[in-house]
N, C-alpha and C. Protein backbone atom coordinates (compact mmCIF):
# COMPACT_ATOMS: atom_id res chain seq x y z
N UNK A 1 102.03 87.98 81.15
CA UNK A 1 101.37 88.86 82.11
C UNK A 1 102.42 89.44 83.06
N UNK A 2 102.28 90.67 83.17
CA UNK A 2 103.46 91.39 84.26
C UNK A 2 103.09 90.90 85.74
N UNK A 3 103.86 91.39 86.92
CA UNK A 3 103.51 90.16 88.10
C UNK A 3 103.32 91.55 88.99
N UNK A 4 102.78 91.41 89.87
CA UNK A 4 102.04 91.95 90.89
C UNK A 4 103.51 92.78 91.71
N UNK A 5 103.44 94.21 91.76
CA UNK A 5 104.22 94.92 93.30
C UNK A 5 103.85 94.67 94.41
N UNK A 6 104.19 93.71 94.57
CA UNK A 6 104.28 92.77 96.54
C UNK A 6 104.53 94.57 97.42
N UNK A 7 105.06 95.13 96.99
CA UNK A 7 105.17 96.36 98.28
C UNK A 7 104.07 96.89 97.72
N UNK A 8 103.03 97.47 96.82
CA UNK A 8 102.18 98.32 96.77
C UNK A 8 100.65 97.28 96.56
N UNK A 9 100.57 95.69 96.21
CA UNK A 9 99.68 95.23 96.73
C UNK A 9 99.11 94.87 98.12
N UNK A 10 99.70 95.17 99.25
CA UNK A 10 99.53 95.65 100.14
C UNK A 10 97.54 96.23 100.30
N UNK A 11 96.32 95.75 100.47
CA UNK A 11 95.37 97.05 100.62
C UNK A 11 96.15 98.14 100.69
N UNK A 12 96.22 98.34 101.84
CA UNK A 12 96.35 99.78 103.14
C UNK A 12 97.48 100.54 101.84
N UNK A 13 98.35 99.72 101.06
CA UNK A 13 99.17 100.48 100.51
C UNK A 13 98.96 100.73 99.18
N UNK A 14 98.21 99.92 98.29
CA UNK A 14 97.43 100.12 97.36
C UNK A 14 96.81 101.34 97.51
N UNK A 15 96.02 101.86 98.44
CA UNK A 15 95.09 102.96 98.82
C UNK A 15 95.66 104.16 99.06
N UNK A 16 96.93 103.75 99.84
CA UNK A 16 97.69 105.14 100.22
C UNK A 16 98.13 105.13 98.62
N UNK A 17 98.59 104.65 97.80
CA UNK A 17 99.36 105.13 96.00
C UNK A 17 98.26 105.48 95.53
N UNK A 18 97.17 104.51 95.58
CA UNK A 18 96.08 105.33 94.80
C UNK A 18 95.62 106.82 94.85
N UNK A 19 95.48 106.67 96.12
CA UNK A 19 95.34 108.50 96.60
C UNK A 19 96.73 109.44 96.47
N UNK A 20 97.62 108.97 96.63
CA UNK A 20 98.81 109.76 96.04
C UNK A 20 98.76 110.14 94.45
N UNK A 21 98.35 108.93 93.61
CA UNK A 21 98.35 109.00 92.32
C UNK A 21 97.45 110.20 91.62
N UNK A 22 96.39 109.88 92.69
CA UNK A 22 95.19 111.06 91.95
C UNK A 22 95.65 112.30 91.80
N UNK A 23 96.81 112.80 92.94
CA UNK A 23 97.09 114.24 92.93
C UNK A 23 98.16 114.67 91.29
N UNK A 24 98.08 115.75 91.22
CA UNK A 24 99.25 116.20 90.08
C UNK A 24 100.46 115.94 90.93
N UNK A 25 101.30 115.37 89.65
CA UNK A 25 103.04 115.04 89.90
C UNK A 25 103.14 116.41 91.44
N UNK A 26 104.37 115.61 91.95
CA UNK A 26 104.96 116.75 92.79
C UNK A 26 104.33 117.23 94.02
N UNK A 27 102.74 117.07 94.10
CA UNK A 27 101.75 117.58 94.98
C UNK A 27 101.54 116.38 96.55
N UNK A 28 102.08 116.63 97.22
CA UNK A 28 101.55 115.86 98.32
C UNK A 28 100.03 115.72 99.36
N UNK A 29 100.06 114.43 100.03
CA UNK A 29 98.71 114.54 100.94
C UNK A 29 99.06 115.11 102.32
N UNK A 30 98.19 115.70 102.97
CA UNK A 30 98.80 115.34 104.43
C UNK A 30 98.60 114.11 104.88
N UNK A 31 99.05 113.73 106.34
CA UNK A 31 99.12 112.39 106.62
C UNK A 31 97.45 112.24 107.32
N UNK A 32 96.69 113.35 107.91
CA UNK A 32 95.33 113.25 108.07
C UNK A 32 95.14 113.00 107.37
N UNK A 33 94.83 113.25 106.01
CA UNK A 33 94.09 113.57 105.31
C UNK A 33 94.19 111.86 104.69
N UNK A 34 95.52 111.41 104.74
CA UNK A 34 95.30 110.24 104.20
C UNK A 34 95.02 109.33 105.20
N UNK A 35 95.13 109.79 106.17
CA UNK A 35 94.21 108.69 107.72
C UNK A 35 92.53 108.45 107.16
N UNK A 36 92.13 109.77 107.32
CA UNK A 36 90.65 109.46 106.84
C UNK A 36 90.55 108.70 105.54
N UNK A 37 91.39 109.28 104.28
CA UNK A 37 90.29 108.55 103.34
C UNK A 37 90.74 106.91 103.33
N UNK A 38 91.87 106.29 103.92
CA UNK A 38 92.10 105.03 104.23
C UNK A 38 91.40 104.27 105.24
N UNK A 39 91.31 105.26 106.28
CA UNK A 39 90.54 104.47 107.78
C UNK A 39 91.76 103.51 108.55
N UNK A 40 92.72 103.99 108.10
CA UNK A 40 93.82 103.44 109.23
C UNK A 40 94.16 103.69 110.21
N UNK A 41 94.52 103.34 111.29
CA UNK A 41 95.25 104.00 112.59
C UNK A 41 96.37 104.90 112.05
N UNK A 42 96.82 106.06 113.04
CA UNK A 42 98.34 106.14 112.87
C UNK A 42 99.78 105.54 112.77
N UNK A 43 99.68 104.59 113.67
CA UNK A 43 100.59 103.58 113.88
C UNK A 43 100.49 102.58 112.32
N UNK A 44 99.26 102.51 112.32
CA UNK A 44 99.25 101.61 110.74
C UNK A 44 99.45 102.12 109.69
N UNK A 45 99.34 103.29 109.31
CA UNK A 45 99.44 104.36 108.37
C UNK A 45 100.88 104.61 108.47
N UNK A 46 101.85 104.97 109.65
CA UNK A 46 103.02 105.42 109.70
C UNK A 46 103.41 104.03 109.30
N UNK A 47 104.04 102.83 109.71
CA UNK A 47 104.39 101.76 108.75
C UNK A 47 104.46 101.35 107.85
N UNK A 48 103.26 101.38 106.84
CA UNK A 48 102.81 101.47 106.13
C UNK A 48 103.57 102.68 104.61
N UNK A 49 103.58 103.73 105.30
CA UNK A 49 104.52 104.82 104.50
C UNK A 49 105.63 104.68 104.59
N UNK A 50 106.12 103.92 105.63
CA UNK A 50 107.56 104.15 105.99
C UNK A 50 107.93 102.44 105.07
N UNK A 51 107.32 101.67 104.90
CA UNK A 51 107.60 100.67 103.52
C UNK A 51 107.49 101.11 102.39
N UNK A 52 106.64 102.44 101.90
CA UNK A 52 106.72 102.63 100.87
C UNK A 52 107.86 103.89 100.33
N UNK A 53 108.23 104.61 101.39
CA UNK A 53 109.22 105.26 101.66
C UNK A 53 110.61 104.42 101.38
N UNK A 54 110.84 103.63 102.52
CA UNK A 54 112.11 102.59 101.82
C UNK A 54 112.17 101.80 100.41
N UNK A 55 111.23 101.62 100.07
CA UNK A 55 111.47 101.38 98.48
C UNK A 55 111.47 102.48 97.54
N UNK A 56 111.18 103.79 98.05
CA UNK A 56 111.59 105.14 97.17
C UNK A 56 110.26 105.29 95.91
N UNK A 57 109.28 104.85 96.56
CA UNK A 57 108.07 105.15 96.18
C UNK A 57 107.12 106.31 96.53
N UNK A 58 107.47 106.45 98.04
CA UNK A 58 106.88 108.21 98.01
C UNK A 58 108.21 108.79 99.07
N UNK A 59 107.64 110.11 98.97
CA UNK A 59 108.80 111.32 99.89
C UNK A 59 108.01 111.42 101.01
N UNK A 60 108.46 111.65 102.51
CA UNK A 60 107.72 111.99 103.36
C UNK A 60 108.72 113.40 103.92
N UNK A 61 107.55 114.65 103.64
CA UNK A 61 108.21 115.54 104.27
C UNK A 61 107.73 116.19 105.77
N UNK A 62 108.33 116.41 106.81
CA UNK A 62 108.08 116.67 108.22
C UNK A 62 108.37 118.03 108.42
N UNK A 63 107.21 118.71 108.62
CA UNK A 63 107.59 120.28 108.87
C UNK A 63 106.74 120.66 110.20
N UNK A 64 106.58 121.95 110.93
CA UNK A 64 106.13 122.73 111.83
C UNK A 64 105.16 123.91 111.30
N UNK A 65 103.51 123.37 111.49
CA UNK A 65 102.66 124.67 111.36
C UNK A 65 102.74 125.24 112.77
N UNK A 66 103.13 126.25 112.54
CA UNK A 66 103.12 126.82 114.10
C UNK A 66 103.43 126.09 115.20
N UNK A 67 103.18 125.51 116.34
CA UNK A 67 103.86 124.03 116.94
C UNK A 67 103.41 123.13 116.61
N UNK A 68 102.73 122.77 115.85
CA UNK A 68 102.13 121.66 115.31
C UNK A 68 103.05 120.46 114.43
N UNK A 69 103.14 119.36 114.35
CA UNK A 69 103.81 118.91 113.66
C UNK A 69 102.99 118.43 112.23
N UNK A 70 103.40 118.51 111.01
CA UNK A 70 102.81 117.79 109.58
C UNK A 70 103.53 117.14 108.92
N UNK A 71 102.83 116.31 108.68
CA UNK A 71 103.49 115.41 107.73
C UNK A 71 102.83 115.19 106.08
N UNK A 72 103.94 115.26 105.57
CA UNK A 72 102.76 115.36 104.22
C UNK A 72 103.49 114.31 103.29
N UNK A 73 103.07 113.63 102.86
CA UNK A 73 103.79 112.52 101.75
C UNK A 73 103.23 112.54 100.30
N UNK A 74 104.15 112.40 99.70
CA UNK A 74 104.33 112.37 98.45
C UNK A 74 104.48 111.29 97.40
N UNK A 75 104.03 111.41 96.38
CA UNK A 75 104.15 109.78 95.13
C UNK A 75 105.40 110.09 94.25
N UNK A 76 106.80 109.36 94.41
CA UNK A 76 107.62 109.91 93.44
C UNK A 76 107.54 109.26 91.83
N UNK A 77 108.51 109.59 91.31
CA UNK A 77 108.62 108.98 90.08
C UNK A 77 108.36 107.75 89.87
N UNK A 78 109.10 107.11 90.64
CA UNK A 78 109.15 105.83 90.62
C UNK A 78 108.13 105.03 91.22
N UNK A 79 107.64 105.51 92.07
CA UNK A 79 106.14 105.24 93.14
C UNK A 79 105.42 104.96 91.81
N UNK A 80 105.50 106.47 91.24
CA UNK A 80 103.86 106.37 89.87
C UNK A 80 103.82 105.67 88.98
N UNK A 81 105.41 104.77 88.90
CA UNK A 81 105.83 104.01 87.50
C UNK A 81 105.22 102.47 88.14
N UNK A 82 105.82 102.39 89.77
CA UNK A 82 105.06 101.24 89.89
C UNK A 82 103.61 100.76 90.00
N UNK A 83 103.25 101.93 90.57
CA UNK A 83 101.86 101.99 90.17
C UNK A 83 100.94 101.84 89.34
N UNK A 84 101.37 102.45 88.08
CA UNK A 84 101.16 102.40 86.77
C UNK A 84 101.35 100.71 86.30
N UNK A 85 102.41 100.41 86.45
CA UNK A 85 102.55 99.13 85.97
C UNK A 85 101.96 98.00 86.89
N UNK A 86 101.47 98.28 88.22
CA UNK A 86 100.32 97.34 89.10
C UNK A 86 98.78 97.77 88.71
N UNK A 87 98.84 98.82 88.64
CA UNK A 87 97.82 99.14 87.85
C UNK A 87 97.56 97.91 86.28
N UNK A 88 98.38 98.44 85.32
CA UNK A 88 98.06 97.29 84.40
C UNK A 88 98.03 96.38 84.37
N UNK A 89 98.97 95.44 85.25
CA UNK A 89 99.00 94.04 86.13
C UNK A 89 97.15 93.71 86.14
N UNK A 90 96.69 94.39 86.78
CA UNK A 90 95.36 94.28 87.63
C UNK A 90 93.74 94.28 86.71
N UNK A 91 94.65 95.59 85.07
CA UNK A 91 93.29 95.74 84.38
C UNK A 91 93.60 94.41 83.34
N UNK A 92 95.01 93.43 83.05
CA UNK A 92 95.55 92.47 82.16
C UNK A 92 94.63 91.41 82.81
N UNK A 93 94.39 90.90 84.24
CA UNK A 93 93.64 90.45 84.73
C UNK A 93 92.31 90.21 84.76
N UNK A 94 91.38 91.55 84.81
CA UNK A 94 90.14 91.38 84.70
C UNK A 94 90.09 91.27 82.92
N UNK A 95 90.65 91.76 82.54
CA UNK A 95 90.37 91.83 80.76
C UNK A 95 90.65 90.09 80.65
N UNK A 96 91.49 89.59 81.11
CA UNK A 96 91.37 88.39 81.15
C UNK A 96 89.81 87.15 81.55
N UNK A 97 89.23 88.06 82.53
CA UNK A 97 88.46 87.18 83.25
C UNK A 97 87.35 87.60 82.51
N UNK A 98 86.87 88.19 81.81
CA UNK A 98 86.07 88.95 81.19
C UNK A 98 85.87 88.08 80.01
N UNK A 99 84.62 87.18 79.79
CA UNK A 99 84.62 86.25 78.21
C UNK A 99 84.73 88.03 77.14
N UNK A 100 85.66 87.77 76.24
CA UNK A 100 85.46 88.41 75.20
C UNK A 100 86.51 89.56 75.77
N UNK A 101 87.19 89.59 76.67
CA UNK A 101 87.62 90.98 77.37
C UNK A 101 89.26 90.62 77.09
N UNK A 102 90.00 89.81 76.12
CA UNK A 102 91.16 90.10 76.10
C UNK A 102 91.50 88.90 75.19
C-alpha cells in the first residue's frame, strides 16, 4: 500500500489540492474564492498555502487589480502528482475496507 502525503493530508490542505485539482492544468483559484469554498480564515488559508508552496506543490502568484491586491494560487506538476498518488493511497484503502472491494 503507498503511504499517505503528511503535507497534503492535512484537511484544510487536502481541500485547498482538491479544489486546485478540479481546475485544468495551469489555471489558478483566487485566494477568495478558495476562502469560501474551504471556510478558512485568512491567516489559516495563508499558512496553509504557504506549506504547500514550500514543498513546490502549488505557485502563488501576487498581482494588483487596480489597487487591490490578488492572490491567485495554483496546482503544479508536482502538487497534481502528489495528489494523484494520495488520492490512490485513500481509494487502495476503502477498496480495502469494502468486503469484496479489493
Amino acid at each position: 500500500m503507498a503511504a499517505f502525503d503528511d503535507i497534503i493530508h492535512q484537511p484544510l490542505r487536502l481541500k485547498i489540492m482538491a479544489a486546485l485539482n478540479a481546475l485544468p492544468d495551469a489555471q489558478g483559484m483566487e485566494f477568495a474564492r478558495l476562502k469560501k469554498l474551504t471556510g478558512a480564515t485568512d491567516g489559516n488559508l495563508g499558512a496553509h498555502i504557504e506549506t504547500l508552496s514550500k514543498a513546490g506543490y502549488v505557485a502563488v502568484d501576487k498581482t494588483f487589480v487596480g489597487k487591490k491586491p490578488q492572490t491567485t494560487v495554483t496546482a503544479s506538476a508536482a502538487g497534481r502528482a502528489a495528489f494523484a498518488r494520495h488520492v490512490a493511497t485513500l481509494r487502495e484503502i476503502i477498496a480495502g475496507a469494502v468486503p469484496g472491494g479489493g
